[in-house]
Protein backbone atom coordinates (compact mmCIF):
# COMPACT_ATOMS: atom_id res chain seq x y z
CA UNK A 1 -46.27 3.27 8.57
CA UNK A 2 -44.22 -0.03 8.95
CA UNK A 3 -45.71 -0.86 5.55
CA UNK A 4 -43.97 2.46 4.14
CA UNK A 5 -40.59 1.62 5.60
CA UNK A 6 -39.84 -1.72 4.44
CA UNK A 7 -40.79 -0.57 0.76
CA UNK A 8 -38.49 1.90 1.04
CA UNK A 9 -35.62 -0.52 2.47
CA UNK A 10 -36.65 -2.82 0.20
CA UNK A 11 -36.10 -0.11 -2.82
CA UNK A 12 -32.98 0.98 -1.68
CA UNK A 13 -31.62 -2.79 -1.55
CA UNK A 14 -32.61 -3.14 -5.12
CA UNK A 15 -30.85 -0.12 -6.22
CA UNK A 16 -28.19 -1.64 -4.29
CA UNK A 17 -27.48 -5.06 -5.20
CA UNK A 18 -28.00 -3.84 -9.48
CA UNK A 19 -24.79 -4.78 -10.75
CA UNK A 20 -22.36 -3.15 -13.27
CA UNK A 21 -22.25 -6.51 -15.60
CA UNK A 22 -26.52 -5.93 -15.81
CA UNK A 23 -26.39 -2.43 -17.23
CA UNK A 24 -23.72 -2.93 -19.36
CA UNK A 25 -26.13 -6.05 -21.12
CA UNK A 26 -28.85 -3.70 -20.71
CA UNK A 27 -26.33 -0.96 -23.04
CA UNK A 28 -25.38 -3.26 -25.54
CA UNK A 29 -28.29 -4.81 -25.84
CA UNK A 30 -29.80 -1.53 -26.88
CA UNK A 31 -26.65 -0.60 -29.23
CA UNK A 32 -27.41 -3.89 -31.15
CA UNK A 33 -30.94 -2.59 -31.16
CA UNK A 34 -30.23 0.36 -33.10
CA UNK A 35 -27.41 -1.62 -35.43
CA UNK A 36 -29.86 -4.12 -36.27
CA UNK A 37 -32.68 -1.41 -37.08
CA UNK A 38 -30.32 0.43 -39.22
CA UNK A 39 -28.98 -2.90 -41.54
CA UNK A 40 -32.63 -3.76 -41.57
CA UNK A 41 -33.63 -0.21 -43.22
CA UNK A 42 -30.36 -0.55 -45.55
CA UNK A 43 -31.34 -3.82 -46.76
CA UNK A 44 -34.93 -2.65 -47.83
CA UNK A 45 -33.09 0.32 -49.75
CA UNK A 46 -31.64 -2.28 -51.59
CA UNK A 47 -27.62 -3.37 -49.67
CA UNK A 48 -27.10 -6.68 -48.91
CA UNK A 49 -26.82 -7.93 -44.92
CA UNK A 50 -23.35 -7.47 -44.70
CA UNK A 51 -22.52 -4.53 -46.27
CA UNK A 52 -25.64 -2.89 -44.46
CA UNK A 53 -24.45 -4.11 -41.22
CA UNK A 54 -21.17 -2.15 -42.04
CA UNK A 55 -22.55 1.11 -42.88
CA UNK A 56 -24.78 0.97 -39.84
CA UNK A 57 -21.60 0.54 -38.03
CA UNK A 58 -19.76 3.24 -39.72
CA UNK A 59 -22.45 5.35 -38.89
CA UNK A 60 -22.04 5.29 -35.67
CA UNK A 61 -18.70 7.92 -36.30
CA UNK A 62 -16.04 5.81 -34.14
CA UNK A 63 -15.32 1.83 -33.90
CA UNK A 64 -17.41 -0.83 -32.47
CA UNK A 65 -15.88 -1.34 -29.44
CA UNK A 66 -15.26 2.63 -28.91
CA UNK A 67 -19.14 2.70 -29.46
CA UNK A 68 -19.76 0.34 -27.26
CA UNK A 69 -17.75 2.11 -24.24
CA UNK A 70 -19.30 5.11 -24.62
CA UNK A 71 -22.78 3.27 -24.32
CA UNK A 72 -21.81 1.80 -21.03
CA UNK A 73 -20.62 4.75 -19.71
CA UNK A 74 -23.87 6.59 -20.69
CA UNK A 75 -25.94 3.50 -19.29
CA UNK A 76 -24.22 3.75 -15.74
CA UNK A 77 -24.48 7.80 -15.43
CA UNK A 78 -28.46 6.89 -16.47
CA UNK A 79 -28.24 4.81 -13.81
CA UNK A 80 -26.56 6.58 -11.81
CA UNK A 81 -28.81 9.64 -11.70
CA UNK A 82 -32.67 7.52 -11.68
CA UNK A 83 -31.06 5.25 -8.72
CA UNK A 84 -30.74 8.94 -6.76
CA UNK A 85 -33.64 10.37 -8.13
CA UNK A 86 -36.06 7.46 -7.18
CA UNK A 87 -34.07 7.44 -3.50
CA UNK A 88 -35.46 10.48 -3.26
CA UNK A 89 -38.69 9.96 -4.19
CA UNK A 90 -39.03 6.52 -1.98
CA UNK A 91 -37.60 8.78 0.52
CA UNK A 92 -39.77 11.40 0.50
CA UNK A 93 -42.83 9.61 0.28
CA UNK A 94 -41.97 7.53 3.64
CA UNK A 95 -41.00 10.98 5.30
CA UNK A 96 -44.76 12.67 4.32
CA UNK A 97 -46.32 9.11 5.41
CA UNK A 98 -44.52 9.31 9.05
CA UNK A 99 -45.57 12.86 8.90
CA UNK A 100 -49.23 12.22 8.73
CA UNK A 101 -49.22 9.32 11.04
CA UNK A 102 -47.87 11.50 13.68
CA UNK A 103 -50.18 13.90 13.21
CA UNK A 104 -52.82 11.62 13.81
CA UNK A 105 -51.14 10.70 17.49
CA UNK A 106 -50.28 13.48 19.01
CA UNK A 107 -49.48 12.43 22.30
CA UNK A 108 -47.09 9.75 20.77
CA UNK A 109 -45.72 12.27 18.39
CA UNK A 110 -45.09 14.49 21.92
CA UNK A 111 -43.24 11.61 23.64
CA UNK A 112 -41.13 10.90 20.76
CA UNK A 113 -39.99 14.87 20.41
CA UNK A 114 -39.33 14.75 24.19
CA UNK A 115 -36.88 11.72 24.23
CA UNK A 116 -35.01 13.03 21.22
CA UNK A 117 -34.57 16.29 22.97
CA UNK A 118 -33.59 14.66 26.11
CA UNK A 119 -31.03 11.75 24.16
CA UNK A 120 -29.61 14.90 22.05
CA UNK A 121 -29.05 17.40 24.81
CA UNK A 122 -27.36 14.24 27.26
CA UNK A 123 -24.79 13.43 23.68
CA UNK A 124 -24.27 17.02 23.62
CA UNK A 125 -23.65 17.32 27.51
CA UNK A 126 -21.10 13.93 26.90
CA UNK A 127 -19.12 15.28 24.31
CA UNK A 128 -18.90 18.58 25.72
CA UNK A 129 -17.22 16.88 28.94
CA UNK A 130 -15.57 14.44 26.97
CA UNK A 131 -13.98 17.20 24.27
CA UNK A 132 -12.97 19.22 27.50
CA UNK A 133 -11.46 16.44 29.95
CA UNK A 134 -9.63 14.68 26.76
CA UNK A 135 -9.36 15.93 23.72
CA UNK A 136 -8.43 19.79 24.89
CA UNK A 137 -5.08 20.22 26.27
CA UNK A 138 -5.19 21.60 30.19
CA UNK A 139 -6.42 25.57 30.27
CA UNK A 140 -3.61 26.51 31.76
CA UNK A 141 -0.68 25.20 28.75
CA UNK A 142 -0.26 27.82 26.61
CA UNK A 143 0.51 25.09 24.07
CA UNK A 144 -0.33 21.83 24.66
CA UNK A 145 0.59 20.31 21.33
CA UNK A 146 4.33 20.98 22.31
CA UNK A 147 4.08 19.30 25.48
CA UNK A 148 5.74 16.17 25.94
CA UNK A 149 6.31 13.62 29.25
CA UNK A 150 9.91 12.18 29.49
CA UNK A 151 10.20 8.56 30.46
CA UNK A 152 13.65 6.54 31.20
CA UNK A 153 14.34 2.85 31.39
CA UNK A 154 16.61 1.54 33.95
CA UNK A 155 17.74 -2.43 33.62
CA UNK A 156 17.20 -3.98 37.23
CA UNK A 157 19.10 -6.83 38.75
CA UNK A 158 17.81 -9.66 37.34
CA UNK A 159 17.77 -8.08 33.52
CA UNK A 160 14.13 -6.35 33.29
CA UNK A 161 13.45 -3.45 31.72
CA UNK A 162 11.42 -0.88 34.08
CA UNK A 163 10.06 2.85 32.75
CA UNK A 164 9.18 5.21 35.01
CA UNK A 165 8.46 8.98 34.70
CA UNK A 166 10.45 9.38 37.74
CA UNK A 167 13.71 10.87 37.09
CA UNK A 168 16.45 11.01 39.16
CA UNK A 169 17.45 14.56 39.93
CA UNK A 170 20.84 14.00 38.89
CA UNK A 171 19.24 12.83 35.50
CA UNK A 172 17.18 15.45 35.52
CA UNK A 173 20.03 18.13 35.64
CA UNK A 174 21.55 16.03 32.86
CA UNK A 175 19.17 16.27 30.49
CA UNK A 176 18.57 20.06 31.57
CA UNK A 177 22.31 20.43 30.66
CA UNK A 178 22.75 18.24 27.76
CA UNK A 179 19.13 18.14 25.61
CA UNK A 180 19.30 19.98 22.71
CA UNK A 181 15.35 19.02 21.20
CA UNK A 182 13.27 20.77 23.84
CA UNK A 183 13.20 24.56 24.51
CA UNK A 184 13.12 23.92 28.24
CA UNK A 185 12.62 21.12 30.82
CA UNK A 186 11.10 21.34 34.00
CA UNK A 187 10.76 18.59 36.94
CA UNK A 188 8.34 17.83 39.11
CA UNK A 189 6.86 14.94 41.55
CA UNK A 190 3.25 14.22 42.75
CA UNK A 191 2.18 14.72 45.81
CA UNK A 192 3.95 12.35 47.94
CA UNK A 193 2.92 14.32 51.41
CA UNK A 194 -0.21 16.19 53.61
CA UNK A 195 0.35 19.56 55.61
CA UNK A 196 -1.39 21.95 57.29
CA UNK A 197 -2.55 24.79 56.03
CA UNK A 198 -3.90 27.59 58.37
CA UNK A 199 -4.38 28.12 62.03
CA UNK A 200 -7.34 26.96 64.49
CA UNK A 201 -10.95 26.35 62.61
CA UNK A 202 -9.84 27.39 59.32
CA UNK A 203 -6.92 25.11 58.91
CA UNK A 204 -7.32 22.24 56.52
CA UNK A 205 -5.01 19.55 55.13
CA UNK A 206 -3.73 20.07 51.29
CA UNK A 207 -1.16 17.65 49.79
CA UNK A 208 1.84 19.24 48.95
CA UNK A 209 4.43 18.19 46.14
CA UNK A 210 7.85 19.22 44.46
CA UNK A 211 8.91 20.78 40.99
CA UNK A 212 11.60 22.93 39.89
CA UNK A 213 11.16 26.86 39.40
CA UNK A 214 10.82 27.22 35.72
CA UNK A 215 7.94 24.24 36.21
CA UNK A 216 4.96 26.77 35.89
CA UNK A 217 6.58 29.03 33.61
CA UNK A 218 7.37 26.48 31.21
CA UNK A 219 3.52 25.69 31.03
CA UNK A 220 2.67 28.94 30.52
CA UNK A 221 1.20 29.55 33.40
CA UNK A 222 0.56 33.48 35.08
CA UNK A 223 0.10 34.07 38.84
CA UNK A 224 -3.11 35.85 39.81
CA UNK A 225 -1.34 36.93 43.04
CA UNK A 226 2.57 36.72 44.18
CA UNK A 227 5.02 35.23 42.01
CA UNK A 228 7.05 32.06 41.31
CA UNK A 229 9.94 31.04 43.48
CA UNK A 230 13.02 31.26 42.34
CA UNK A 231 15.73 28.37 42.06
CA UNK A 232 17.36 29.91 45.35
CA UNK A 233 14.10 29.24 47.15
């Protein structure tokens, strides 16, 4: 089997590395071929060299050179098509090889059909998480491709530059006043405290933080249960 696989790297390299400037001799080579044929049956009818070497040209129906172009471009589509075809071939031929070798070790052949289940289904667990924790907006945005996070810069004493997502709620009724590029604009902070929630054994501690009313609505978000506050709450 290893035998199998380095002829067909080996085949594909060649097929690789042929260049343009070789099959373009190879074509014009062969177009000389068939000029030189042709003066050399003129002459025996009785022409002399160059005037047979002129009517093989002319009977090619176009110039020399327009000849010649066409018998590249016909030598790389040739090319072209074989490279493919014998791809294929090499290709197939190594595939029925590592067929037949695993049939003769089946227990190997088992092991090998276990890991690749096992390394596809963990790539497919991985991307699954991955699509849904970064790729996919948040479940609850009705549309996340809208969303956008506002930043400000403030100059401190000494001439830096600091950005922070922190706005001032002065700022923040500013922009709610004055912004004319967003449909709506909602405020909110993390959680910056811990209270109690419940009474006796069932109480537990839950971090709390602040937002303005139209926070969840902008989102998109619906209540199971209730309803949102209000901006007089």
């Amino acid at each position: 089997m290893p035998t199998s696989g380095i002829g067909g790297v080996k085949r594909a390299f060649a097929l690789a590395i042929r260049r343009l400037s070789v099959i373009h001799r190879d074509a014009e080579e062969e177009l000389s071929s068939l000029i030189d044929e042709r003066t050399d049956l003129l002459v025996e009818r009785g022409m002399s060299r160059d005037e047979a070497r002129a009517e093989a040209i002319r009977l090619l129906g176009k110039p020399l050179e327009d000849a010649s172009a066409d018998v590249r471009r016909s030598a790389e589509r040739r090319e072209r098509v074989m490279s493919i075809r014998e791809w294929f071939d090499g290709a197939r031929a190594d595939v029925l090889y590592a067929i037949r070798g695993l049939r003769r070790e089946v227990l190997f052949s088992s092991f090998i059909v276990v890991t690749l289940a096992l390394a596809i289904g963990v790539n497919a667990a991985m991307f699954g998480i991955v699509d849904r924790v970064l790729l996919r907006g948040p479940a609850h945005v009705v549309a996340p491709n809208r969303l956008v996070r506002i930043y400000w810069s403030v100059r401190g004493p000494a001439g830096e530059d600091r950005t922070s997502a922190a706005i001032d709620p002065h700022i923040y009724a500013n922009l709610e006043l004055e912004a004319q590029a967003f449909s709506g604009i909602a405020m909110y902070s993390r959680a910056s405290s811990v209270s109690v929630l419940g009474n006796g054994a069932s109480a537990r501690l839950i971090s709390s933080a602040t937002a303005t009313s139209n926070f969840l609505s902008l989102l998109g978000t619906r209540v199971i249960a209730g309803r949102f506050f209000v901006p007089e709450e």
